[in-house]
PDB file of N, CA and C in Angstrom:
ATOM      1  N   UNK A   1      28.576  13.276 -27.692  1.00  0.00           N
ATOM      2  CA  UNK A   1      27.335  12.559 -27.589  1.00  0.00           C
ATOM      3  C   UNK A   1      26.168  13.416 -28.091  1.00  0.00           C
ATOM      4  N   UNK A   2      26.133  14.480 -27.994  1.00  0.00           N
ATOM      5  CA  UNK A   2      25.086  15.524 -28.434  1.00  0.00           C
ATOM      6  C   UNK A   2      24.723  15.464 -30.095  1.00  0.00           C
ATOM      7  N   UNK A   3      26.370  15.626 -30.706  1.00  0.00           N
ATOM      8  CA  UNK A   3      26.100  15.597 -32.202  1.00  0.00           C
ATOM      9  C   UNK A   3      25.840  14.298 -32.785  1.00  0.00           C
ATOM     10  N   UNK A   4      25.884  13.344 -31.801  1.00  0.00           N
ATOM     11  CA  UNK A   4      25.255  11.939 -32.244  1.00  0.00           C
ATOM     12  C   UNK A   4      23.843  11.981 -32.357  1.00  0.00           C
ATOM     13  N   UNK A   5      23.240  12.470 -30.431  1.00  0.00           N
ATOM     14  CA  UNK A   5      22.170  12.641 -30.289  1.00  0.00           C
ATOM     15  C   UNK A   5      21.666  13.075 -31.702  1.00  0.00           C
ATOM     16  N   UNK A   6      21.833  14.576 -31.861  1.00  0.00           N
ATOM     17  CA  UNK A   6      20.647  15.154 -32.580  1.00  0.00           C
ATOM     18  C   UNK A   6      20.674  14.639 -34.344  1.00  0.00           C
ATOM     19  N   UNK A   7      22.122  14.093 -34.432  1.00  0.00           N
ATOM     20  CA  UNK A   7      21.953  13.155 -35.731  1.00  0.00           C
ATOM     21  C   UNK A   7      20.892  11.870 -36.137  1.00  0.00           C
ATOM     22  N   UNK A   8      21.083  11.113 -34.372  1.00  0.00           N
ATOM     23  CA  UNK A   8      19.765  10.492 -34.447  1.00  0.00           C
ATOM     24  C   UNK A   8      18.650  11.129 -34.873  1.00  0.00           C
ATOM     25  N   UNK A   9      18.254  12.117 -33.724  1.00  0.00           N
ATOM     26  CA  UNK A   9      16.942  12.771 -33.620  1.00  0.00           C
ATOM     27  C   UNK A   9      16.308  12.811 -35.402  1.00  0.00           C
ATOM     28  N   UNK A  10      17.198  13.534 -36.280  1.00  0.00           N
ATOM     29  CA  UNK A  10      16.623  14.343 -37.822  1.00  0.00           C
ATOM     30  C   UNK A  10      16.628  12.887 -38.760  1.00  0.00           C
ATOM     31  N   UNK A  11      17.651  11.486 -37.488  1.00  0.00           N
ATOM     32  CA  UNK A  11      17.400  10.641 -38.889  1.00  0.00           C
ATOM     33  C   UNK A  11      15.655  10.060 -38.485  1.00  0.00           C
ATOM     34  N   UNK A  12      15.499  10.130 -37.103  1.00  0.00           N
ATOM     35  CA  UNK A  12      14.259   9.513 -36.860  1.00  0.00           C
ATOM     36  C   UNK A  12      13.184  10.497 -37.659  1.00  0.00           C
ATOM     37  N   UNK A  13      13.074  11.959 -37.673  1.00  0.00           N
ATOM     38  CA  UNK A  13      12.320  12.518 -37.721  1.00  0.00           C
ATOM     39  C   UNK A  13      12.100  12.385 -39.890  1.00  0.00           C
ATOM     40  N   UNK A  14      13.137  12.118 -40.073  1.00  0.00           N
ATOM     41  CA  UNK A  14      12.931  11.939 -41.688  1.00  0.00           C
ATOM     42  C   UNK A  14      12.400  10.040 -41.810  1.00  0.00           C
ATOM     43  N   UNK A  15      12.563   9.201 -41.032  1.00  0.00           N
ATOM     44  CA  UNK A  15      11.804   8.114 -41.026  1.00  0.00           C
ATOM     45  C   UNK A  15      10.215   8.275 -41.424  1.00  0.00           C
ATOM     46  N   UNK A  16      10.018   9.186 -40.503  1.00  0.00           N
ATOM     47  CA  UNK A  16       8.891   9.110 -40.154  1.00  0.00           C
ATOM     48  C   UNK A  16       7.914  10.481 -40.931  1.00  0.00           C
ATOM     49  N   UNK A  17       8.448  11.042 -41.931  1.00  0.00           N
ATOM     50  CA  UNK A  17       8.556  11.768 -43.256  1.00  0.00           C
ATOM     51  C   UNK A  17       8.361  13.157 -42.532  1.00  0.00           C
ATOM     52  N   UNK A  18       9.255  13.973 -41.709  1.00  0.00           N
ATOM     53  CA  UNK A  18       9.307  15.006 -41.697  1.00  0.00           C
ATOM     54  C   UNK A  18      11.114  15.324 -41.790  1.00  0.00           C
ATOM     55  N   UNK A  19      11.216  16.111 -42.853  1.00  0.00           N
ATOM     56  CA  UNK A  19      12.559  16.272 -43.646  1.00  0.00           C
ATOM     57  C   UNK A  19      13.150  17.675 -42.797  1.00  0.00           C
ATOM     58  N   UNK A  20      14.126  17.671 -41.890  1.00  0.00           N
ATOM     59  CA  UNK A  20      15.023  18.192 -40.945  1.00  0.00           C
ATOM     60  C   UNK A  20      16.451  17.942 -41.074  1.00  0.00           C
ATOM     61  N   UNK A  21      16.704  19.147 -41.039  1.00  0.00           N
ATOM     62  CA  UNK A  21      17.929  19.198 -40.789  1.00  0.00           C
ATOM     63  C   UNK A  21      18.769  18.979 -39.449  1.00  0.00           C
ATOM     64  N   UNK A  22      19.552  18.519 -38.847  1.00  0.00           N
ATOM     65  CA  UNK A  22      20.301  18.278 -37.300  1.00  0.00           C
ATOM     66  C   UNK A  22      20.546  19.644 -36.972  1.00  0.00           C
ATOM     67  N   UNK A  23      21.187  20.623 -37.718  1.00  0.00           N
ATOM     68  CA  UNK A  23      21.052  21.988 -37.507  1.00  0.00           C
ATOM     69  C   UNK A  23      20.055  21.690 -37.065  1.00  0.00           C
ATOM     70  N   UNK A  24      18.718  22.470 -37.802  1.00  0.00           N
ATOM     71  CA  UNK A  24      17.760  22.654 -36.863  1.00  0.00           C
ATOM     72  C   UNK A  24      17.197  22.353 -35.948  1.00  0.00           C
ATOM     73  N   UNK A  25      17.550  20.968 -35.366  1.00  0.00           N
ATOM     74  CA  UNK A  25      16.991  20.538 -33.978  1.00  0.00           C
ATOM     75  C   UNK A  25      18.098  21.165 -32.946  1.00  0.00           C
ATOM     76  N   UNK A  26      19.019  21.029 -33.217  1.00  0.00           N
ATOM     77  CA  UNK A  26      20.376  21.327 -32.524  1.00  0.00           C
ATOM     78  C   UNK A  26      20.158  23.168 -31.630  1.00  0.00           C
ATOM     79  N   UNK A  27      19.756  24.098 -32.987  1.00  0.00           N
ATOM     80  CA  UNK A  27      19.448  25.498 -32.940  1.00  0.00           C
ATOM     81  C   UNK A  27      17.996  25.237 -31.928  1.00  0.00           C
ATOM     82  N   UNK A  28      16.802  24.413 -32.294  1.00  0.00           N
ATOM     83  CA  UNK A  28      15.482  25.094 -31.516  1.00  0.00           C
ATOM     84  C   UNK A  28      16.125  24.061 -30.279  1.00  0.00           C
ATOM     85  N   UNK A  29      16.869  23.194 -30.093  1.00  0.00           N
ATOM     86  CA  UNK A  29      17.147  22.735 -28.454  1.00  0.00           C
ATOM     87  C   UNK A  29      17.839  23.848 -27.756  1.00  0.00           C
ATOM     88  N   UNK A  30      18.945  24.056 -28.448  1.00  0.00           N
ATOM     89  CA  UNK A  30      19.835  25.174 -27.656  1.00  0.00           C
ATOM     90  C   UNK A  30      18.864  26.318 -27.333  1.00  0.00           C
ATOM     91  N   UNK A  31      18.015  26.965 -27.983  1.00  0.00           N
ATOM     92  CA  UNK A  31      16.610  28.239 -27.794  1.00  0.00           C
ATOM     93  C   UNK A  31      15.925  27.402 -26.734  1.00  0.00           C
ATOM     94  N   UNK A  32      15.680  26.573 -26.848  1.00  0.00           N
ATOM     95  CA  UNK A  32      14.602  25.908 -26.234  1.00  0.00           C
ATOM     96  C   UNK A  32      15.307  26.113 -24.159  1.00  0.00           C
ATOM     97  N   UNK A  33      16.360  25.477 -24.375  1.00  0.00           N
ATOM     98  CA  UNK A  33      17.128  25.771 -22.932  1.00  0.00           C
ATOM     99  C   UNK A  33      17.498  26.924 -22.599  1.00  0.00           C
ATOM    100  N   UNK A  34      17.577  27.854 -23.463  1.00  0.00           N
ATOM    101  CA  UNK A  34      17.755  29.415 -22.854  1.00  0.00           C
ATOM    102  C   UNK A  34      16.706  30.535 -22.079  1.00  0.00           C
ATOM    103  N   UNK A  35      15.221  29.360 -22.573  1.00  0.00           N
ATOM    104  CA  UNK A  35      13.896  29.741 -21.509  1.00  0.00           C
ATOM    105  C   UNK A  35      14.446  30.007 -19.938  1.00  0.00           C
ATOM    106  N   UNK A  36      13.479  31.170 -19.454  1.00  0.00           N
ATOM    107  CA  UNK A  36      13.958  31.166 -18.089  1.00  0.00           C
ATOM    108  C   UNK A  36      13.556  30.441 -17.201  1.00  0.00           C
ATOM    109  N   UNK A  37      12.326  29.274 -17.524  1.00  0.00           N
ATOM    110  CA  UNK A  37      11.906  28.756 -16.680  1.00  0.00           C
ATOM    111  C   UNK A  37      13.037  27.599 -16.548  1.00  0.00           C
ATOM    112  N   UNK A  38      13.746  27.042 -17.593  1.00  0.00           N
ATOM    113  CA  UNK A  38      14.756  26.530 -17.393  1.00  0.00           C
ATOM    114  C   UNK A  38      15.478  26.580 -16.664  1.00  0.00           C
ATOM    115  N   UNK A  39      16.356  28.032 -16.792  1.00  0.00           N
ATOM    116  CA  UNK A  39      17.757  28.106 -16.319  1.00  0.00           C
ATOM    117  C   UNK A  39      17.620  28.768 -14.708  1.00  0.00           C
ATOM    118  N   UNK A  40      15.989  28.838 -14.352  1.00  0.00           N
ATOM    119  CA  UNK A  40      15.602  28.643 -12.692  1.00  0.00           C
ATOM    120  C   UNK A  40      15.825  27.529 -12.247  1.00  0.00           C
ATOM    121  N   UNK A  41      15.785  26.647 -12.911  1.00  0.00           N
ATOM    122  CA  UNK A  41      16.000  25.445 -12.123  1.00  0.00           C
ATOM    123  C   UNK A  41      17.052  25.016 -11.974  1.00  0.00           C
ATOM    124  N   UNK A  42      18.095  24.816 -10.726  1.00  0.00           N
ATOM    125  CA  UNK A  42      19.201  24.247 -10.452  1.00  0.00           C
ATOM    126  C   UNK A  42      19.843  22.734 -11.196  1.00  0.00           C
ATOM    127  N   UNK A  43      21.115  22.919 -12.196  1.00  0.00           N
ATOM    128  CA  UNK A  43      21.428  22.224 -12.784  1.00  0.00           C
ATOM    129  C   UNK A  43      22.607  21.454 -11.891  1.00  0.00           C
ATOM    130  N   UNK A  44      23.128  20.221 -12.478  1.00  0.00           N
ATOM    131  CA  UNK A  44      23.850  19.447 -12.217  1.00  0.00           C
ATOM    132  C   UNK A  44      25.223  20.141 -12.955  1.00  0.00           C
ATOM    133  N   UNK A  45      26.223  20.392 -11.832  1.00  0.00           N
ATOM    134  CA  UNK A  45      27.492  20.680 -12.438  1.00  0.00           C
ATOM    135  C   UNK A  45      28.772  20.016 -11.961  1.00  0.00           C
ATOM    136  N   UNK A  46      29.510  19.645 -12.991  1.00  0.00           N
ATOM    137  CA  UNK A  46      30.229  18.891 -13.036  1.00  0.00           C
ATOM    138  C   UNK A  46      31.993  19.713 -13.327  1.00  0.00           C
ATOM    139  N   UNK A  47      32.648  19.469 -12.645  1.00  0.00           N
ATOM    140  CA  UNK A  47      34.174  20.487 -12.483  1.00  0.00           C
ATOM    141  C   UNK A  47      34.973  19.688 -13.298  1.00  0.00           C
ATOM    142  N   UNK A  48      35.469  19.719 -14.519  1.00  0.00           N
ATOM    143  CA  UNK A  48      36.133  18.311 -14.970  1.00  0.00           C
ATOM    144  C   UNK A  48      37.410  19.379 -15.963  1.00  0.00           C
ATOM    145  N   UNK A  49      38.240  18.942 -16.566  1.00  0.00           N
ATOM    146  CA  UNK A  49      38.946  19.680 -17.405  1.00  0.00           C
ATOM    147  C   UNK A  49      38.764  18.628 -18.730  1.00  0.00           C
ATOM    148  N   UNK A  50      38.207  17.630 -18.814  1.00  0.00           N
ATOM    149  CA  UNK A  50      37.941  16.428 -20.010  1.00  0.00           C
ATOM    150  C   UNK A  50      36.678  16.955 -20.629  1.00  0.00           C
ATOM    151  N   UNK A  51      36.431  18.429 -21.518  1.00  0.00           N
ATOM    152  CA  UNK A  51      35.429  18.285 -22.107  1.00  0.00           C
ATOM    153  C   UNK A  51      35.579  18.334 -23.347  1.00  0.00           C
TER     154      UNK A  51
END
């Protein structure tokens, strides 16, 4: 679902005439969540062996 996501994301963002690559949204999201104010905050975890 992610590599859908951010496939959406670069097709919306070239709609709307800024020319992106899915790499690059993909790279500044993943940076973007490695902030520490982030990874203070208690996430939802899920125990599954289906990933």
């Amino acid at each position: 679902m992610a590599v859908y996501a951010v496939e959406r994301l670069a097709a919306l963002a070239n709609d709307h005439g800024d020319s992106v690559i899915p790499l690059r949204i993909s790279d500044w999201l993943w940076n973007r969540g490695q902030n520490p104010a982030y990874k203070a905050r208690p996430r939802h975890r899920t125990l599954s062996v289906h990933y």
